[in-house]
C-alpha atoms as a PDB file:
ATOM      1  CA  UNK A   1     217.723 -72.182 117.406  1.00  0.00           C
ATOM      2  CA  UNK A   2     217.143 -73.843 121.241  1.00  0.00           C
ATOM      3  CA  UNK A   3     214.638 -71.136 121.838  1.00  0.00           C
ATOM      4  CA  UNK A   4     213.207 -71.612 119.019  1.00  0.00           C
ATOM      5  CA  UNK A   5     212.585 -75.385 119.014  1.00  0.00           C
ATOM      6  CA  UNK A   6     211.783 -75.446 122.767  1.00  0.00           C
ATOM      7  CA  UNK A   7     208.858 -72.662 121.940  1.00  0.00           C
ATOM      8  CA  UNK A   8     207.602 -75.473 119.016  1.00  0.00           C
ATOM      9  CA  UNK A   9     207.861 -78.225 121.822  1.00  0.00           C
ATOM     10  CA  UNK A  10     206.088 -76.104 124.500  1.00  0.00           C
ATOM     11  CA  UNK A  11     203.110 -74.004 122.456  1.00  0.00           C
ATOM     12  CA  UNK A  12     201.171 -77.577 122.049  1.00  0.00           C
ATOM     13  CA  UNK A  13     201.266 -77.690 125.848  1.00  0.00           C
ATOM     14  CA  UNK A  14     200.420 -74.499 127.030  1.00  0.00           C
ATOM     15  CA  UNK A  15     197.260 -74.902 124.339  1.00  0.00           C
ATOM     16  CA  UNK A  16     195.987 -77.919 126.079  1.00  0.00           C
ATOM     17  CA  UNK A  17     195.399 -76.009 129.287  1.00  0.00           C
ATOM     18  CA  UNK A  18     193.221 -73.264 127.109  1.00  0.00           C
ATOM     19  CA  UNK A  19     191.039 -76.280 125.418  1.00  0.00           C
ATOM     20  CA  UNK A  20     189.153 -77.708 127.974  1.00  0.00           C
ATOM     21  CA  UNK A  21     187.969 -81.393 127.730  1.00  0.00           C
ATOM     22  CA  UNK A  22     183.781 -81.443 127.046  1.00  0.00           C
ATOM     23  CA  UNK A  23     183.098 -84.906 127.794  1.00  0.00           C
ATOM     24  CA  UNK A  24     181.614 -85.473 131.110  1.00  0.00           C
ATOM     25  CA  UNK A  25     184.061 -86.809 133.584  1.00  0.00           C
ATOM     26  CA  UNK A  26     182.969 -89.927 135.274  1.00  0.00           C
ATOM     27  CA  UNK A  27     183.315 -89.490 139.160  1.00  0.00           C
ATOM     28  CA  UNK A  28     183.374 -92.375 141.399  1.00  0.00           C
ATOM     29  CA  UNK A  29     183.344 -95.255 138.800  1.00  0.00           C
ATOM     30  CA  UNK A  30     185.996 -97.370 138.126  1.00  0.00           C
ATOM     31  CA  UNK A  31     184.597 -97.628 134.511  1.00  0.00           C
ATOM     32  CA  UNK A  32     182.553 -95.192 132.927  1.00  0.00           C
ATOM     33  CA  UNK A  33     178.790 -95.950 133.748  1.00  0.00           C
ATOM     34  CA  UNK A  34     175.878 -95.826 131.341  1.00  0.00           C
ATOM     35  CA  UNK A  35     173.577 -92.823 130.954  1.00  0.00           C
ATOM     36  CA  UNK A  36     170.826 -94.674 132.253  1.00  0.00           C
ATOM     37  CA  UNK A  37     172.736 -95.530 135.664  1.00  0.00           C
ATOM     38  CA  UNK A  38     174.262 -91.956 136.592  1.00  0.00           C
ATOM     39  CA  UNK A  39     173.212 -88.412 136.212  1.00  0.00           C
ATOM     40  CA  UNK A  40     174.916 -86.173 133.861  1.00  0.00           C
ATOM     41  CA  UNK A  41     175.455 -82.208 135.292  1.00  0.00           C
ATOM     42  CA  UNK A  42     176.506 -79.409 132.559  1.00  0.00           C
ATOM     43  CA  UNK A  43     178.216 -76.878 133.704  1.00  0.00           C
ATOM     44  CA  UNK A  44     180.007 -74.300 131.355  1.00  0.00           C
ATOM     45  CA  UNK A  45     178.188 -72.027 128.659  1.00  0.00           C
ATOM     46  CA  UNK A  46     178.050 -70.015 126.326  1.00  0.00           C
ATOM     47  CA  UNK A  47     179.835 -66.542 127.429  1.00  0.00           C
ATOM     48  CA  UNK A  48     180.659 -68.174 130.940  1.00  0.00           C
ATOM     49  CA  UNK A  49     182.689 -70.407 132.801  1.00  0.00           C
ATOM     50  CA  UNK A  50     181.939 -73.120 135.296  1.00  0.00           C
ATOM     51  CA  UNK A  51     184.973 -75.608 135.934  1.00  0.00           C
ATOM     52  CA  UNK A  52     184.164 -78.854 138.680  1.00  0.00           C
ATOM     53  CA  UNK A  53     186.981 -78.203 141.035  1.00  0.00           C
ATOM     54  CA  UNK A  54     186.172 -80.617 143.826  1.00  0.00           C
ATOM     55  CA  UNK A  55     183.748 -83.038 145.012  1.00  0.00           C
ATOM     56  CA  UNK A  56     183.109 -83.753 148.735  1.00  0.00           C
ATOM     57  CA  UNK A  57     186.569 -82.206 149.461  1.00  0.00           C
ATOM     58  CA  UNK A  58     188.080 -84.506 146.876  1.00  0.00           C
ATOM     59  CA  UNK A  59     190.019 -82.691 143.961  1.00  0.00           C
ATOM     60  CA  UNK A  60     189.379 -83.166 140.391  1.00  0.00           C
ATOM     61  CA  UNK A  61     191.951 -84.074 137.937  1.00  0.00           C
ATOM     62  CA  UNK A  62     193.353 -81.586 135.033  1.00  0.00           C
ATOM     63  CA  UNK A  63     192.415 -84.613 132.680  1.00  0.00           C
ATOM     64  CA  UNK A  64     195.805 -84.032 130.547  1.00  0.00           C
ATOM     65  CA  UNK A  65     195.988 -80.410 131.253  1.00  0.00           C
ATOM     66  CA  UNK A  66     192.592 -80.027 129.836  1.00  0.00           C
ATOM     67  CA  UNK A  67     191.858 -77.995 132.716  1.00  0.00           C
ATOM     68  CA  UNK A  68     188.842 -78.905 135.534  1.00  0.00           C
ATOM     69  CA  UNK A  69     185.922 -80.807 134.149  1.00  0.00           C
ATOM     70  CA  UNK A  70     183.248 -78.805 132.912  1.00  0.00           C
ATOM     71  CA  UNK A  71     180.479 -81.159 132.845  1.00  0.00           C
ATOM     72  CA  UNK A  72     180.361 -84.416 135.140  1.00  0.00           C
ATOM     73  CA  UNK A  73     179.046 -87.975 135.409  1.00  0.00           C
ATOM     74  CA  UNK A  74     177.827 -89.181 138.615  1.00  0.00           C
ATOM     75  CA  UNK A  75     176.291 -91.934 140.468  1.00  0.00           C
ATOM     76  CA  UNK A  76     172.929 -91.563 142.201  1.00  0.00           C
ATOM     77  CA  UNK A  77     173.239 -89.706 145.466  1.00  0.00           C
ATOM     78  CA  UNK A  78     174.122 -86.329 147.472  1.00  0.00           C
ATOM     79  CA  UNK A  79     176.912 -84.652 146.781  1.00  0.00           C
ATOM     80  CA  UNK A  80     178.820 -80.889 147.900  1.00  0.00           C
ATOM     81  CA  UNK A  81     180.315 -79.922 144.490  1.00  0.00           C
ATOM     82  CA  UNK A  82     182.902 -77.088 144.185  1.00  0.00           C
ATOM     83  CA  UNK A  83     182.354 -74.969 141.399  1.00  0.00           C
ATOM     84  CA  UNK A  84     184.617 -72.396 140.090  1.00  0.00           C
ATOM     85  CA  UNK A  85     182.685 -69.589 137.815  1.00  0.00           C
ATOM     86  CA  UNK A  86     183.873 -66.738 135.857  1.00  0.00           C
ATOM     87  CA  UNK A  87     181.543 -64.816 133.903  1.00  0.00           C
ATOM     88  CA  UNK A  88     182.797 -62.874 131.041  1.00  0.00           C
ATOM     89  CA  UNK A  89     182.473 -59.433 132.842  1.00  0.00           C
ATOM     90  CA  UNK A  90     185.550 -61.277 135.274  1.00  0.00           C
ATOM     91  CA  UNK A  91     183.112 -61.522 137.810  1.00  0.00           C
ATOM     92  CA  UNK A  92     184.364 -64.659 139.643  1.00  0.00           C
ATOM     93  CA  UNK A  93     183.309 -67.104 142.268  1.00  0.00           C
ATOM     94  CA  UNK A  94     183.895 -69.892 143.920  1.00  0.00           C
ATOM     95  CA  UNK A  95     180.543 -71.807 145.206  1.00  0.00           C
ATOM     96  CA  UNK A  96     180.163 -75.290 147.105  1.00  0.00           C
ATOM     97  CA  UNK A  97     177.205 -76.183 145.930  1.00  0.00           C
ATOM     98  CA  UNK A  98     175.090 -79.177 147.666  1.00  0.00           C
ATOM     99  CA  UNK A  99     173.327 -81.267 145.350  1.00  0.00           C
ATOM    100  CA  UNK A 100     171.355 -84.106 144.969  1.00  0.00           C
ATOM    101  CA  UNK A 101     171.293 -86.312 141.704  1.00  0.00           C
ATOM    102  CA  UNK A 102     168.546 -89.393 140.074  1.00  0.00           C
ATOM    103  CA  UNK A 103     170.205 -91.858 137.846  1.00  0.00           C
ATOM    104  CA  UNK A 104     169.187 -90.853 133.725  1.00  0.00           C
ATOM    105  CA  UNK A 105     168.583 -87.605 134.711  1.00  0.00           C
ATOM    106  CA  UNK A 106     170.894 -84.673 132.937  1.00  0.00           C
ATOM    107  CA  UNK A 107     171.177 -81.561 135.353  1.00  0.00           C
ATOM    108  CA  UNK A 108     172.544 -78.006 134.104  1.00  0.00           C
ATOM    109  CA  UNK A 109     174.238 -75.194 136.817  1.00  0.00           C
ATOM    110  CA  UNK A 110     172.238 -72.135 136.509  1.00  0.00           C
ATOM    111  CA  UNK A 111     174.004 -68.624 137.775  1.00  0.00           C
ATOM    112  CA  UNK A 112     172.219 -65.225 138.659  1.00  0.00           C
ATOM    113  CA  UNK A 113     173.687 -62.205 139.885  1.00  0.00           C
ATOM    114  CA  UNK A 114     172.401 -61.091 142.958  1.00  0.00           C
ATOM    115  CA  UNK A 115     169.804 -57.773 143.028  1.00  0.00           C
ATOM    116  CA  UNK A 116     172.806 -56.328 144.819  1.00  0.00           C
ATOM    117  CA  UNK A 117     175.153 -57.450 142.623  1.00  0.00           C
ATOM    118  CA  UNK A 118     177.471 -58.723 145.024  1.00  0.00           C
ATOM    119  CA  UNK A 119     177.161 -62.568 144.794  1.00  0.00           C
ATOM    120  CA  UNK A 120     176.754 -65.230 141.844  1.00  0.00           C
ATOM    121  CA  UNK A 121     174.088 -67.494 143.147  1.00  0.00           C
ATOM    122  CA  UNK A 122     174.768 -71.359 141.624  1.00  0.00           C
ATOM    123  CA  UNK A 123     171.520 -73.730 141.471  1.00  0.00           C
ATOM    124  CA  UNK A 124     171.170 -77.146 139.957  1.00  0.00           C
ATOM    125  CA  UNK A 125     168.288 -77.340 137.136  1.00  0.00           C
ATOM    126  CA  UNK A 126     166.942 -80.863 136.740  1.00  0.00           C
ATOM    127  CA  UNK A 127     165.774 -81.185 133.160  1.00  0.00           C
ATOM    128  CA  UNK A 128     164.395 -84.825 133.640  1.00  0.00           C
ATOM    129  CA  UNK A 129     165.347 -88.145 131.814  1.00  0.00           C
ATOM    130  CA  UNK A 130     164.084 -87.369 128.509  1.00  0.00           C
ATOM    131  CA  UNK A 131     166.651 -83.976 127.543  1.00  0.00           C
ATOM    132  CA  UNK A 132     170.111 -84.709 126.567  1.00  0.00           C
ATOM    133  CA  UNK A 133     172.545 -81.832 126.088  1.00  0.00           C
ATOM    134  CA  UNK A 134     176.357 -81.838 124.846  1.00  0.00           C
ATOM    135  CA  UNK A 135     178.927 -79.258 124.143  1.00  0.00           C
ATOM    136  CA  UNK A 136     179.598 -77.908 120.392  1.00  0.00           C
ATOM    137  CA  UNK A 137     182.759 -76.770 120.377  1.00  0.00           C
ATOM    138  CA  UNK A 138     183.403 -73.578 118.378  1.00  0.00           C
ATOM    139  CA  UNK A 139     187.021 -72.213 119.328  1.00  0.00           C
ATOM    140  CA  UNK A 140     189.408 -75.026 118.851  1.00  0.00           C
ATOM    141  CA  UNK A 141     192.579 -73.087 120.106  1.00  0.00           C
ATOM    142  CA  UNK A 142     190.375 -71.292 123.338  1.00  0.00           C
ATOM    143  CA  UNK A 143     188.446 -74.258 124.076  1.00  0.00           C
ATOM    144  CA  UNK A 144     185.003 -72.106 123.600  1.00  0.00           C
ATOM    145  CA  UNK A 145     181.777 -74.511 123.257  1.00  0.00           C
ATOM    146  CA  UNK A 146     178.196 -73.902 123.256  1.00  0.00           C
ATOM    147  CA  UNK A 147     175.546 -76.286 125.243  1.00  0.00           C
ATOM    148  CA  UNK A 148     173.347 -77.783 123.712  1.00  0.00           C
ATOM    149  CA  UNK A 149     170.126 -79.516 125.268  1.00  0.00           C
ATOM    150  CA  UNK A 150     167.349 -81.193 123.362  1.00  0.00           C
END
């Protein structure tokens, strides 16, 4: 009966770490700026992985054991982002990127596979002030979502 009451106590928790949170997480404000004063950067999709470990050397919170942001909300400037990305062949990487970011402008991370197939190669796409994207979650339980950018 313990076993069995402690599994019913511990299955919400260890679901929490497989449902990651989708709203961007605001870095470096002490309240959450508007759109039109930081620049929003997407980072997982559809069929891959891209979690915000770290910015300049500074680790990111779990958010509530939702796992690593996957999509962030930042204040004009330069920044040296750690990315961790995991593509669903388990090709893995982990990539500082260095980026710079406009305020009202939404960014996505774009991957390629190197021609020798040997490195993931992270870039930031600026798709200006006038796109907007969020995530559609599809897979409650796995956390799964889908970007969306119009």
């Amino acid at each position: 009966m313990l076993k069995k009451a402690c599994f019913v106590l511990l299955l919400p928790l260890a679901s929490c770490a497989w449902n990651p949170v989708i709203t961007p997480y605001a870095y470096g404000q002490k309240s959450p700026s508007s759109a039109s004063e930081t620049a929003t950067i997407w980072g997982m999709v559809d069929g891959k992985e891209m979690y915000f470990r770290e910015i300049d050397g500074k680790s990111l919170p779990s958010r509530g054991g939702g796992g690593y942001p996957i999509s962030l909300s930042l204040l004009p400037g330069s920044y040296t982002v750690e990315i961790y990305f995991n593509n669903v062949d388990y090709r893995y990487a982990v990539v500082n990127l260095p980026i710079r970011v406009e305020a009202g402008h939404t960014y996505v991370v774009e991957h390629e596979i190197s021609s020798d197939d040997t490195r993931v190669i992270l870039s930031l796409k600026d798709l200006g002030t006038t796109t907007k994207c969020n995530y559609d979650r599809y897979n409650q339980l796995r956390g799964n979502a889908k970007l969306i950018c119009q």
